[in-house]
Protein backbone atom coordinates (compact mmCIF):
# COMPACT_ATOMS: atom_id res chain seq x y z
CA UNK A 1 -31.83 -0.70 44.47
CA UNK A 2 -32.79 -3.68 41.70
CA UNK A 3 -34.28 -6.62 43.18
CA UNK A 4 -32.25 -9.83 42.10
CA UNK A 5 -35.29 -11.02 39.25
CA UNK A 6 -35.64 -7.37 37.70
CA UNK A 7 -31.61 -7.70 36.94
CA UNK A 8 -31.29 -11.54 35.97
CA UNK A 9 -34.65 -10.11 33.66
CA UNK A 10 -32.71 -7.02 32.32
CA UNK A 11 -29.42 -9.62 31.65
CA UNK A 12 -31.69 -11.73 29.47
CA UNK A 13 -33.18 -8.86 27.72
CA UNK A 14 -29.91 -7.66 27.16
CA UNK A 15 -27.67 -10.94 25.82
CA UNK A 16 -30.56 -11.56 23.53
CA UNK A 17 -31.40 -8.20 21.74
CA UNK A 18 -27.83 -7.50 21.36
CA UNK A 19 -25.18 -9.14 19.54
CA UNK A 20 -22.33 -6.08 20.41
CA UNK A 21 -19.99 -7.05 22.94
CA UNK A 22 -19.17 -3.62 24.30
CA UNK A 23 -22.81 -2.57 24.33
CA UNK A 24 -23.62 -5.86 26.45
CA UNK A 25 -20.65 -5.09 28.67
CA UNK A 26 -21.12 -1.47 29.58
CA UNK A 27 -25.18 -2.53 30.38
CA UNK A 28 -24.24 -5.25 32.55
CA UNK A 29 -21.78 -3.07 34.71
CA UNK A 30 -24.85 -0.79 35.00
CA UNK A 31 -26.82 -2.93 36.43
CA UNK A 32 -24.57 -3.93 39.56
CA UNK A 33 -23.72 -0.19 40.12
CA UNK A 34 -25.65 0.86 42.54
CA UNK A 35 -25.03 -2.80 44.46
CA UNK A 36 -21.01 -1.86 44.63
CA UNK A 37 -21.07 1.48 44.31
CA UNK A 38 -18.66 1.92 41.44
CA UNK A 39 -17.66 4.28 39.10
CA UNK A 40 -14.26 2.87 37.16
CA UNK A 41 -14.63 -0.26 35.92
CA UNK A 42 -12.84 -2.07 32.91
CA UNK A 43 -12.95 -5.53 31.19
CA UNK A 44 -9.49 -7.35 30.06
CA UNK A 45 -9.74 -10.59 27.90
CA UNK A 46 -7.37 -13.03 27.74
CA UNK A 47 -5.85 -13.49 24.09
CA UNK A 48 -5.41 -16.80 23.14
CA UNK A 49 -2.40 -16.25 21.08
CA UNK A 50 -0.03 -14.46 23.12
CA UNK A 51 -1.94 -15.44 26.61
CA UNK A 52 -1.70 -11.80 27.23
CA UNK A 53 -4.78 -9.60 28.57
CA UNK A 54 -6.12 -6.80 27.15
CA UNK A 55 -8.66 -4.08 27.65
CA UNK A 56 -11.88 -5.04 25.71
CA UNK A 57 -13.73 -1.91 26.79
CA UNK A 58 -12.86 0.85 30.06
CA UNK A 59 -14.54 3.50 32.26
CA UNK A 60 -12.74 6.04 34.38
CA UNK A 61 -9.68 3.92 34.62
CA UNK A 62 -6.58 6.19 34.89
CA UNK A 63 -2.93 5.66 33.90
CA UNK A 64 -2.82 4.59 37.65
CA UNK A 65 -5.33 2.70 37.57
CA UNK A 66 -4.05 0.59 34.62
CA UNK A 67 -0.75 0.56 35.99
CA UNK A 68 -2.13 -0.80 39.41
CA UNK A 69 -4.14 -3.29 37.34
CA UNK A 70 -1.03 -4.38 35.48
CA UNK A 71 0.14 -5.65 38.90
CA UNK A 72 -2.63 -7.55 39.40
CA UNK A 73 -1.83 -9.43 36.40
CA UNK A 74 2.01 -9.95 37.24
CA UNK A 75 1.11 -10.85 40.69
CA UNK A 76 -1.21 -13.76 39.84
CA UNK A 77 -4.31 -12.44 41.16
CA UNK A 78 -5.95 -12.32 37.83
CA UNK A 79 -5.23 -15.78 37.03
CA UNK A 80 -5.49 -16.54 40.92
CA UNK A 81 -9.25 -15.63 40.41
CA UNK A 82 -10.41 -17.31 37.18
CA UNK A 83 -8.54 -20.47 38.17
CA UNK A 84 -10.50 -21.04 40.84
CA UNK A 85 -13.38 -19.06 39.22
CA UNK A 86 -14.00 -17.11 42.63
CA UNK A 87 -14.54 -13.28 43.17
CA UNK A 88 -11.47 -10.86 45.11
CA UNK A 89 -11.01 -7.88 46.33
CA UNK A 90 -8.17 -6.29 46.60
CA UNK A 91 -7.22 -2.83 49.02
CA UNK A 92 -5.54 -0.32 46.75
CA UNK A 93 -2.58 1.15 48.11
CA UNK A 94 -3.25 4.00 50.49
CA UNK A 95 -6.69 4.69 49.30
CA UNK A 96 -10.17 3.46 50.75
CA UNK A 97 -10.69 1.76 48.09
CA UNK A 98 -11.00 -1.66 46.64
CA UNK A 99 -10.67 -3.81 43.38
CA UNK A 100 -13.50 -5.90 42.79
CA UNK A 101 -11.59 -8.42 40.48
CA UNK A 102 -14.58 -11.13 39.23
CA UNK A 103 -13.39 -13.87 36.58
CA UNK A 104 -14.86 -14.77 33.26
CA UNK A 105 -14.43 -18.30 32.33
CA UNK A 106 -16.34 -21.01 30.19
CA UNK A 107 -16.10 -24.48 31.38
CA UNK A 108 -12.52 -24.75 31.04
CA UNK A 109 -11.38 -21.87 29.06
CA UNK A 110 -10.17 -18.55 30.69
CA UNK A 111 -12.03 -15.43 28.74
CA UNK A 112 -10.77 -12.84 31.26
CA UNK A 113 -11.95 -10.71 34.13
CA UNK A 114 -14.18 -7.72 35.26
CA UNK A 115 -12.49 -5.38 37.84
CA UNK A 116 -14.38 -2.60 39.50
CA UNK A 117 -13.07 -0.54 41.83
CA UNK A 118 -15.17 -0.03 44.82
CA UNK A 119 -16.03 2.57 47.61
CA UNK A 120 -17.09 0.31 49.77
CA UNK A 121 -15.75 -3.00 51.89
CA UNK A 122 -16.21 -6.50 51.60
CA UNK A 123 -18.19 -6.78 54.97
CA UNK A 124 -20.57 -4.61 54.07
CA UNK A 125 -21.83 -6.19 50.83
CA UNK A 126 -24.11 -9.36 50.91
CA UNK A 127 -22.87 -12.85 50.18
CA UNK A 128 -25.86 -13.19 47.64
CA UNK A 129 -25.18 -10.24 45.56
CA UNK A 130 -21.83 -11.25 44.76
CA UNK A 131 -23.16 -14.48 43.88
CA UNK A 132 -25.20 -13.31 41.63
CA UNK A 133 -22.97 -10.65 39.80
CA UNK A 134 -20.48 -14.14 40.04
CA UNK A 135 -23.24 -15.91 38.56
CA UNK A 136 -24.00 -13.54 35.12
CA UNK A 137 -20.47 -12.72 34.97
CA UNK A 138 -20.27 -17.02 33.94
CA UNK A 139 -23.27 -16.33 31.59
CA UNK A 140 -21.73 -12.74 30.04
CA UNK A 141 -18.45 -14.58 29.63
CA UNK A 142 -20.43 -17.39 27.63
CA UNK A 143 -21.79 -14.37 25.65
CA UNK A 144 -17.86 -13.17 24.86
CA UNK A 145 -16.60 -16.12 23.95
CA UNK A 146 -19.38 -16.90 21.50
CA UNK A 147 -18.29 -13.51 20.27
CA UNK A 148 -15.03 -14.05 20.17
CA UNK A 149 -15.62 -16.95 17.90
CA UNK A 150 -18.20 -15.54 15.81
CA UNK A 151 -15.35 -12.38 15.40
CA UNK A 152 -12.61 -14.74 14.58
CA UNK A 153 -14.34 -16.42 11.74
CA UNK A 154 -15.39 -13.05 10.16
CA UNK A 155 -11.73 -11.83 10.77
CA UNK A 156 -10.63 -15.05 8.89
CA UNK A 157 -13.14 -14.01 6.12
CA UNK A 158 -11.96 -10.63 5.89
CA UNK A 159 -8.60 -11.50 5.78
CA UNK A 160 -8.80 -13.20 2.82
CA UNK A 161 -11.10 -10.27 0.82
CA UNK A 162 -8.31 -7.93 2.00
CA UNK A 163 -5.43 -10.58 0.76
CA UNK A 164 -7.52 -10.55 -2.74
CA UNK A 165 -7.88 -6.92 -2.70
CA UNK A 166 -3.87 -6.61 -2.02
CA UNK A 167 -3.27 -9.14 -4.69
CA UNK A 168 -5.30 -6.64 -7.12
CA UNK A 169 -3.94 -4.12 -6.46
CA UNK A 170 0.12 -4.93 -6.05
CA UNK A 171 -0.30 -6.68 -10.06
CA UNK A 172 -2.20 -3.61 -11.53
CA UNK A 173 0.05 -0.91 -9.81
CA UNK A 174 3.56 0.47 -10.94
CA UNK A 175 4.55 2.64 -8.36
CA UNK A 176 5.64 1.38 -4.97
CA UNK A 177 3.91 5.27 -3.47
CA UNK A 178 0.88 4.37 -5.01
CA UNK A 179 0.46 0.89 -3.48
CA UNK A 180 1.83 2.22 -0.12
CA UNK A 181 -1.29 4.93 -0.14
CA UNK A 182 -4.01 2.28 -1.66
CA UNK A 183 -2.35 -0.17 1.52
CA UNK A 184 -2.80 2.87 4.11
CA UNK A 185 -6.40 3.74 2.69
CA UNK A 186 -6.91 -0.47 3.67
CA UNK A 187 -6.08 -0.33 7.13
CA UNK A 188 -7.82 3.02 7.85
CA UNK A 189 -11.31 1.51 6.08
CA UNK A 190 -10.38 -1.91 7.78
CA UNK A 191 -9.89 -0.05 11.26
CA UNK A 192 -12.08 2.41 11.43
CA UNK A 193 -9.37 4.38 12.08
CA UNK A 194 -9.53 8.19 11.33
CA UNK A 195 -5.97 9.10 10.09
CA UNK A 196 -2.78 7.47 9.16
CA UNK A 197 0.63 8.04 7.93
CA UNK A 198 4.50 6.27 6.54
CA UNK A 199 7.36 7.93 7.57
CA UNK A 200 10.33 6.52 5.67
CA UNK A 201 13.43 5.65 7.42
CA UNK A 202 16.57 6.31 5.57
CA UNK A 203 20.35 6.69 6.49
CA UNK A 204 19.58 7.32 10.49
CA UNK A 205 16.74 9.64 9.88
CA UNK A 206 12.85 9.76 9.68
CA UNK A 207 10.57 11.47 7.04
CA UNK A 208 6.96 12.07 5.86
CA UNK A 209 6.42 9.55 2.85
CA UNK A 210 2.87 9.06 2.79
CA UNK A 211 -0.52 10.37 4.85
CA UNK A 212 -4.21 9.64 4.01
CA UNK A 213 -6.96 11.25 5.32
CA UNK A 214 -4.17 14.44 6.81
CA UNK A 215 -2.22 16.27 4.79
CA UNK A 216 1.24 15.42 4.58
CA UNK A 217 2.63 19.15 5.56
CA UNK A 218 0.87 18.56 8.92
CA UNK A 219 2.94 15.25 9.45
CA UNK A 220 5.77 17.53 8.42
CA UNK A 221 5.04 20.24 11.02
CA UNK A 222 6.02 16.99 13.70
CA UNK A 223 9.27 16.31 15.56
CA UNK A 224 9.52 12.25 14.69
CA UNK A 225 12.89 10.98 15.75
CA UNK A 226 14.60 7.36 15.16
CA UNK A 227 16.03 7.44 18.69
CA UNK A 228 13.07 8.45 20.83
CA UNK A 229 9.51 8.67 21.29
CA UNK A 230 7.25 6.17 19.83
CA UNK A 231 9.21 6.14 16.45
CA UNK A 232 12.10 5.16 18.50
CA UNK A 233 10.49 2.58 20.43
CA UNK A 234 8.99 0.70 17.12
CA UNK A 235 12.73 1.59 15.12
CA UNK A 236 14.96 0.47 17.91
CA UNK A 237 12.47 -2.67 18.81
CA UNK A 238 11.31 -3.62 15.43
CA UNK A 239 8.29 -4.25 17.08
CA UNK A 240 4.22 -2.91 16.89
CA UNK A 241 3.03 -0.33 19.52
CA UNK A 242 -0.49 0.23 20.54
CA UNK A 243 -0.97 3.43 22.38
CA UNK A 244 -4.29 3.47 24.63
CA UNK A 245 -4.07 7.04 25.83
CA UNK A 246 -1.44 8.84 24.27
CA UNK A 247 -1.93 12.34 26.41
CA UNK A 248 -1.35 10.08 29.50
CA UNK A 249 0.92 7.73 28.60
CA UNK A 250 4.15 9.10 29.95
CA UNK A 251 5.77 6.93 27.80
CA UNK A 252 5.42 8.89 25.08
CA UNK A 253 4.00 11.78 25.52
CA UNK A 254 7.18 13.81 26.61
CA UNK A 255 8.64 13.50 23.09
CA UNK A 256 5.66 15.64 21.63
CA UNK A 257 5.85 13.77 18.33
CA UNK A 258 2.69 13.92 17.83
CA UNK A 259 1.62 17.59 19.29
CA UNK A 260 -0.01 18.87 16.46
CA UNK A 261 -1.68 15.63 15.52
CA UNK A 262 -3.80 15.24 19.06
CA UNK A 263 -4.68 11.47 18.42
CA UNK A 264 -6.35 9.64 21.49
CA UNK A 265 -4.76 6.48 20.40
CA UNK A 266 -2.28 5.57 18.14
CA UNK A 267 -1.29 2.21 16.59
CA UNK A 268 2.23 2.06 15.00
CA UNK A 269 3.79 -1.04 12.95
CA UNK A 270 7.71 -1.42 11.41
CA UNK A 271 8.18 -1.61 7.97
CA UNK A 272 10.66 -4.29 6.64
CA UNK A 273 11.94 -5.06 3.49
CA UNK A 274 14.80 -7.45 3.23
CA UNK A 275 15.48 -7.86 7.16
CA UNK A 276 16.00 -3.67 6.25
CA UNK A 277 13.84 -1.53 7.99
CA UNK A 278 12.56 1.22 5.93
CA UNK A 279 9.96 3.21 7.83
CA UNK A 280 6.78 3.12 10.03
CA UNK A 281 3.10 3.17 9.53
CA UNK A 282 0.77 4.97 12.17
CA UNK A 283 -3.10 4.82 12.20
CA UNK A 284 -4.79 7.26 14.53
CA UNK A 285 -8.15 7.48 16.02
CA UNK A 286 -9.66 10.00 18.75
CA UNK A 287 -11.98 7.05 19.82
CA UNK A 288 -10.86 4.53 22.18
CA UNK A 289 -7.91 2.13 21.81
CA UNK A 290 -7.24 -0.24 19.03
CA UNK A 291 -7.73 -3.94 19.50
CA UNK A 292 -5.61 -7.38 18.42
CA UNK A 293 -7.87 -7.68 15.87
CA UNK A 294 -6.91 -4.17 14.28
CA UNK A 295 -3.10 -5.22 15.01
CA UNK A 296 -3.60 -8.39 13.48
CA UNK A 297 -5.59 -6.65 10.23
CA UNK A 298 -2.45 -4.02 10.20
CA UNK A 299 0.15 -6.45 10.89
CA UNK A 300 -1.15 -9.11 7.81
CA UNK A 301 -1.49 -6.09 5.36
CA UNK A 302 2.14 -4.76 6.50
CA UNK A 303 4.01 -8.38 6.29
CA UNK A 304 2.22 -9.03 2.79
CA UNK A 305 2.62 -5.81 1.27
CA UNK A 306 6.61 -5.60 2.41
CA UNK A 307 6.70 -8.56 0.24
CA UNK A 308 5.06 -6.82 -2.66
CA UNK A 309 7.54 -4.01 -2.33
CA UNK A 310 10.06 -6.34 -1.88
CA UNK A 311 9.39 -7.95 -5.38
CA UNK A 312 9.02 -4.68 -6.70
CA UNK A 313 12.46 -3.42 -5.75
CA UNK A 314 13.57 -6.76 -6.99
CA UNK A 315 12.24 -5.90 -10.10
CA UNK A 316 13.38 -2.54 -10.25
CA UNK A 317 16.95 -4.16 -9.96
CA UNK A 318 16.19 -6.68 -12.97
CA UNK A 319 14.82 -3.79 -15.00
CA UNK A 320 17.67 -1.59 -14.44
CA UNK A 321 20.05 -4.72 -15.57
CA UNK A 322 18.37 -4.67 -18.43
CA UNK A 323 18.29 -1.15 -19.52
CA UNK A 324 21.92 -1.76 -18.78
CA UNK A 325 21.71 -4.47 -21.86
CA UNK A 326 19.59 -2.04 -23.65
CA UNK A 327 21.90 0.91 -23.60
CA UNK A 328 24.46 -1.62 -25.09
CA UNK A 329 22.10 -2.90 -27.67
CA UNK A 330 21.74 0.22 -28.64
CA UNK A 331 25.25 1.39 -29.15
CA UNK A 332 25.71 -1.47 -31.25
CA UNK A 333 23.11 -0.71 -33.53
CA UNK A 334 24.33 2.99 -33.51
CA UNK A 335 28.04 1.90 -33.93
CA UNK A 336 26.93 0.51 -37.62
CA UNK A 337 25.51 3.87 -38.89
CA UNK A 338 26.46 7.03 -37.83
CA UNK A 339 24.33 8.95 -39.19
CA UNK A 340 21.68 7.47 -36.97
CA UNK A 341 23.27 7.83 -33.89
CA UNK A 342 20.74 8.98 -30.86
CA UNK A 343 17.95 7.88 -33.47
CA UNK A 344 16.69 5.01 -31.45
CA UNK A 345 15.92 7.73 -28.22
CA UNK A 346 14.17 10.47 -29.99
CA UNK A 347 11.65 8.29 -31.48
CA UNK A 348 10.84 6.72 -28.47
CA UNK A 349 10.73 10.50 -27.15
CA UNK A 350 8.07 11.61 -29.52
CA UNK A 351 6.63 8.08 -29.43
CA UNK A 352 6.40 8.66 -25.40
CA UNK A 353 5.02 12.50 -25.76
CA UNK A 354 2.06 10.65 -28.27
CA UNK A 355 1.52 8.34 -25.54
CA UNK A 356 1.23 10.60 -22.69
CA UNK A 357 -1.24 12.92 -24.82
CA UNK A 358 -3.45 10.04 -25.61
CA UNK A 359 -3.54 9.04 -21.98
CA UNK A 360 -1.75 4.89 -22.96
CA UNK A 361 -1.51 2.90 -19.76
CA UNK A 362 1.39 2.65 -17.79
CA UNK A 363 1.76 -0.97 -19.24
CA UNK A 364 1.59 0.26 -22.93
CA UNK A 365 4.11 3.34 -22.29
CA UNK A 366 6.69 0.85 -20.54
CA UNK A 367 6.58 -0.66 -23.76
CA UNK A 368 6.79 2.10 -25.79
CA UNK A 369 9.88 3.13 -23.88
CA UNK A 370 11.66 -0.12 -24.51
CA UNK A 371 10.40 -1.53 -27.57
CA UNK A 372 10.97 2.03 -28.92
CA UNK A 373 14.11 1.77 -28.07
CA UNK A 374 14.36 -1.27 -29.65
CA UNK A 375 12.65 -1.07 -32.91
CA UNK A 376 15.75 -1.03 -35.22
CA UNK A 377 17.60 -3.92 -33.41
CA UNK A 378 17.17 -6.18 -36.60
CA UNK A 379 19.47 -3.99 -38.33
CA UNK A 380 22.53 -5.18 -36.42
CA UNK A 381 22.33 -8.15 -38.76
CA UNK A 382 22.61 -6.06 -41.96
CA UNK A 383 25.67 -4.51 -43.22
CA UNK A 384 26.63 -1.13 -42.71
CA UNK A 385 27.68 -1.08 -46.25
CA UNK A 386 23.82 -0.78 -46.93
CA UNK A 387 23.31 1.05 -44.08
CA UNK A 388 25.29 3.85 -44.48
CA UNK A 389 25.00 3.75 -48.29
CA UNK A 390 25.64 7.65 -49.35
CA UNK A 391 23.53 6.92 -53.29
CA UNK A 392 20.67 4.94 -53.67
CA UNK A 393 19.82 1.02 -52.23
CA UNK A 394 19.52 -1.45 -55.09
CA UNK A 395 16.45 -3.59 -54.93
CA UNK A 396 18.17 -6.39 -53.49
CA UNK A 397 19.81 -4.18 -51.01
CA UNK A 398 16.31 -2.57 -50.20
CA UNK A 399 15.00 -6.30 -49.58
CA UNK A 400 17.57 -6.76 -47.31
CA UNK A 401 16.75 -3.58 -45.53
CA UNK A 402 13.06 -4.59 -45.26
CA UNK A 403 13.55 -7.71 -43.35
CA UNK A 404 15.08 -5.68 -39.95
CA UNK A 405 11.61 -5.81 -38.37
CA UNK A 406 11.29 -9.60 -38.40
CA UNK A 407 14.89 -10.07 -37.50
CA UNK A 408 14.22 -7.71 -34.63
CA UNK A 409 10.56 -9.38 -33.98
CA UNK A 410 13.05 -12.77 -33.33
CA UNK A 411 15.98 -11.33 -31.13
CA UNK A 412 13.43 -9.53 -28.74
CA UNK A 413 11.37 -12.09 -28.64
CA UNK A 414 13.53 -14.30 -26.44
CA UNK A 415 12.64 -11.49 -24.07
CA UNK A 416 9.70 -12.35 -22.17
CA UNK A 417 8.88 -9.13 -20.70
CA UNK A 418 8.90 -7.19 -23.74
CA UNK A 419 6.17 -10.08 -25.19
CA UNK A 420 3.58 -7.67 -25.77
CA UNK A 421 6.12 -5.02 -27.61
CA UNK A 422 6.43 -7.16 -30.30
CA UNK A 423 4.50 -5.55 -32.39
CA UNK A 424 5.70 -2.90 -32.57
CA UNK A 425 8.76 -3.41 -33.65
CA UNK A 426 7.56 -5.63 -36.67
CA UNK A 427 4.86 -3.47 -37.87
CA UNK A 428 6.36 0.28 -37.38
CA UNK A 429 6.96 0.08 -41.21
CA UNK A 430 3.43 -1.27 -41.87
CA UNK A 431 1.45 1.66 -43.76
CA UNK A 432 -2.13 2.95 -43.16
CA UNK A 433 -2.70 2.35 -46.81
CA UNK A 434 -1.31 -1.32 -46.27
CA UNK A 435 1.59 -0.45 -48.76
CA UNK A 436 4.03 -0.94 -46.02
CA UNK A 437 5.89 -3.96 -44.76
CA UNK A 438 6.59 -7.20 -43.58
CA UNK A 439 2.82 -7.87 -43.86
CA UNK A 440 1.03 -5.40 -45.58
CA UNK A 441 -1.20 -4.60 -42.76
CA UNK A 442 -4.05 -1.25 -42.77
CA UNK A 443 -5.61 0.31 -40.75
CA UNK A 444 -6.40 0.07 -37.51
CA UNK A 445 -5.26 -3.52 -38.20
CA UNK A 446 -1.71 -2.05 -37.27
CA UNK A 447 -1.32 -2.14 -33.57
CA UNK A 448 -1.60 0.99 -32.55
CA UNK A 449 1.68 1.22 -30.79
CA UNK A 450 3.12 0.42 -34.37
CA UNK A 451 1.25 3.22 -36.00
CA UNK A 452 2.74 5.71 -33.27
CA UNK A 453 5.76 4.62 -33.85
CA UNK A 454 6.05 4.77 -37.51
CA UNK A 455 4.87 8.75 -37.23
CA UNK A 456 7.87 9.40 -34.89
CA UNK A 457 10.49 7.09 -36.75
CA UNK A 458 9.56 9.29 -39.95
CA UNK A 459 9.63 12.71 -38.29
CA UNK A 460 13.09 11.83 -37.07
CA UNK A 461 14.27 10.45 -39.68
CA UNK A 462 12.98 13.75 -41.94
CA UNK A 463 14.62 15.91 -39.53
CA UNK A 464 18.30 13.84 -39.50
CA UNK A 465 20.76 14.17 -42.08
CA UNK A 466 21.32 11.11 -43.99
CA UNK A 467 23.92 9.82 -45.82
CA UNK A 468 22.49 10.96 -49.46
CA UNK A 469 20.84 14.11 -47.82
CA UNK A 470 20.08 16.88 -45.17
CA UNK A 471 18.02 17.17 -42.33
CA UNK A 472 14.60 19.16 -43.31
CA UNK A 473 13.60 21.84 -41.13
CA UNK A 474 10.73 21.06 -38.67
CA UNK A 475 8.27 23.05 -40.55
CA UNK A 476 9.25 21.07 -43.69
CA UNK A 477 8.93 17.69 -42.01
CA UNK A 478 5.44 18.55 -40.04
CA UNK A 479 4.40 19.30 -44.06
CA UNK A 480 5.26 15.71 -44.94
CA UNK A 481 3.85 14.29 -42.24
CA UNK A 482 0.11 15.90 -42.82
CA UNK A 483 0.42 14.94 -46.71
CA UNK A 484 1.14 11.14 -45.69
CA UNK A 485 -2.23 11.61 -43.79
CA UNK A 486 -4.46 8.53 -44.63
CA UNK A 487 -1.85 7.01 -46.80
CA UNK A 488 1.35 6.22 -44.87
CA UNK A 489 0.20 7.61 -41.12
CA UNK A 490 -2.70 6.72 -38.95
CA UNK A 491 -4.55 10.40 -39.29
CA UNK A 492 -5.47 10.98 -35.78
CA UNK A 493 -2.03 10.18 -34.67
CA UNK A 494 -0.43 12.44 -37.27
CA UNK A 495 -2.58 15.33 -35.74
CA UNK A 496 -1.92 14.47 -32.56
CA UNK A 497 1.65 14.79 -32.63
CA UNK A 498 1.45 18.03 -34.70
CA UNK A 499 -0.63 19.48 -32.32
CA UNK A 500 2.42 18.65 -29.75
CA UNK A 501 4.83 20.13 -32.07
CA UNK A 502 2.35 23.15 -31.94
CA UNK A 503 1.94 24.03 -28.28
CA UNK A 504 5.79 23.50 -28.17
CA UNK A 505 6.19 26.25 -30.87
CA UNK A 506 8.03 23.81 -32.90
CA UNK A 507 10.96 23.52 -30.36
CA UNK A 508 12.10 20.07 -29.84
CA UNK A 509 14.10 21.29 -26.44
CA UNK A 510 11.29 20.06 -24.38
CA UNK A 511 12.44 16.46 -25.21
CA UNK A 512 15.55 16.90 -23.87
CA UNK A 513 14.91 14.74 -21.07
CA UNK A 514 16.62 11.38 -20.66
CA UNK A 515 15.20 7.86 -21.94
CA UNK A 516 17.49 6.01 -19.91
């Protein structure tokens, strides 16, 4: 047995070379072990938010146990003890055994409690050695708090790197899958946790939507259910689980949801977009349970990022009111000549198969797709007497012609998010030998958008009939293209499209695919 100054020695050693809570915690129960005879112990802190405890660390405490500790809690006896900062034990039922229950408090604030469970009675330990395990519980509690503290204002700090990180990522990122995964990937690296998971919830049922670190056939190969299990509890509740033990917690375990996953714990947060719920999100571990702070970091990267992919489906809607507009555009462009009806959509087509070869970003592509689509808009202001003009355009007439890409330029440019398309729809007549128009540009001084544009808008247009003559064969057209090489196409993008024709063998089926 340790004499009283070889343990109070061993505390100091111990608060002062260590700065982990849980290390501290686990050495200090060591030391009184052989003075209670224990072998279970655990450590609940009070949180100062919800004024709810919870498990900071455990050893050997069973379902039972945590159940019978549970009633301590409802029953007063935990805040019994720390009130009035005094040890208790307390019999457990029908065993011979006891609950060592010894507070941790600061001057006047309540950090929580160590319980112990005993083999041994109260009469047969000495006054003094609860004293002193009394004593460096104050001084360990001290430690915690200072912790506590310390951990709050680095949570604080982190919170706002991960807020920046989310802001990143939600304004550079298209696709609300892709900013779902980067926001899993977060919480996993945030949590240390080893595995996670979205199951999307849609017309009464639940689905795999997205996994990181498993593969999403395993989350397949599980039986989650709206109406039961821990799914149900989160759907039906619309509130966060954490799930200590998930073997033992009979809770749960019956459903078998997660069988063929075998986490140890488990922490599970609702997904809500507009009030609606829409799905899930588990993180996993097979080390011990998750704390607040891993809620909290889970529950501020959920509640932000539901409003990211609420703004996204927001703009989804706008965007799809607007290709509504478009389509209508479109048809009254097309309504003026018919001879270059669907024209608009296969240049963007070949404009968007360019694109995709050369690797554009998403940003330039969503441009190409609308802006393509828009590139002869300025002609609805000429008349389709010129337009669809079977002999040849006087000079004036040709003029008029000419001055479609600045009267386009002007309508779309009332249209904010099509800002950076505008430049392509003046300059897709621009030529790379700068005889081209409105502004006689060369080179790569036409944006290159424009230059892919103006390779597609002449294959298509070689390849249409026209009023004063027929459509050439592809062949033919790919010809007329590679001689315009240098002189009225950008080069590289002249090969690169031929090269598309190419694999294709020359079939334009594979741009069957809709535009809009």
């Amino acid at each position: 047995m340790k004499n009283k100054n070889e343990i109070v020695q061993r505390f100091i050693d111990l608060i002062t070379s260590s700065k982990e809570v849980k290390v501290v915690v686990e050495n200090f129960l060591d030391l009184f072990r052989d003075f209670f005879h224990y072998s279970s112990w655990a450590v609940l802190i009070l949180d100062e938010d919800t004024d709810q405890f919870n498990f900071l660390i455990r050893e050997n405490i069973s379902i039972d146990n945590m159940y019978e500790i549970k009633s301590l809690i409802e029953e007063g006896i935990v805040d019994w003890t720390i009130e009035r900062e005094t040890p208790v034990f307390v019999p457990l039922n029908g065993k011979n055994l006891h609950f060592l229950v010894v507070p941790l408090k600061v001057n006047r604030i309540k950090v929580g409690v160590v319980v112990v469970i005993c083999s041994i009675r109260e009469s047969h330990l000495m006054q003094e050695k609860i004293d002193l395990f009394s004593s460096l519980s104050r001084q360990l509690a001290f430690f915690i708090d200072n912790s506590r503290l310390r951990k709050k204002l680095k949570h604080k700090k982190k919170e706002k790197v991960i807020l920046t990180r989310l802001s990143q990522i939600v304004n550079s990122t298209q696709s609300v899958d892709e900013l779902l995964r980067f926001v899993l990937d977060l919480i996993l690296e945030e949590t240390e946790s080893e595995y996670g998971f979205i199951l999307k919830l849609a017309k009464g049922s639940i689905s795999p939507w997205i996994s990181s670190r498993i593969s999403l056939s395993k989350i397949k190969g599980c039986p989650f259910s709206p109406e039961k299990g821990a799914v149900g509890y989160i759907v039906s509740t619309g509130r966060p689980l954490i799930i200590d033990d998930y073997k033992k917690d009979v809770r749960f375990s019956k459903s078998g949801e997660f069988t063929h996953l075998l986490p140890s714990t488990a922490l599970g947060i609702p997904m809500k977009i507009r009030g609606e719920k829409i799905g899930v999100l588990f993180i996993c571990n097979k080390s011990p349970f998750y704390t607040n702070y891993d809620l909290d970091t889970a529950l501020t990267v959920t509640a932000y990022t539901s409003m990211a992919v609420k703004n996204r489906f927001l703009y989804d809607d706008l965007r799809q009111s607007f290709l509504e507009t478009v389509r209508s555009l479109i048809q009254a462009i097309e309504a003026k000549d018919k001879y270059t009806s669907g024209h608009s959509r296969m240049v963007t087509k070949y404009s968007l198969s360019i694109g995709r070869y050369l690797k554009l970003s998403a940003k330039d592509m969503e441009m190409i797709k609308f802006c393509g689509l828009l590139h002869d808009i300025g002609k609805i202001g000429i008349s389709e007497s010129i337009l669809g003009k079977p002999s040849s355009l006087t000079k004036r007439e040709y003029e008029l012609i000419k001055r479609h890409p600045v009267i386009g330029e002007q309508i779309v440019r009332q249209i904010n998010f099509l800002k950076d398309g505008l430049p392509l729809i003046r300059h897709h007549h621009e030529r790379y030998d700068g005889k081209g128009y409105p502004d006689g540009l060369s080179g790569n001084n036409i944006p290159l958008l424009a230059r892919i544009l103006s390779v597609a808008d002449a294959f298509d247009a070689m390849t249409s009939d026209r009023p004063y003559r027929k459509a050439m064969s592809v062949k033919d057209a790919i010809q007329e293209l590679i001689k315009g090489k240098g002189t009225q196409f950008d080069p590289k993008i002249v090969d690169v499209f031929c090269r598309i024709l190419e694999e294709k063998r020359f079939n334009l089926s594979f741009l069957e695919m809709p535009v809009l």
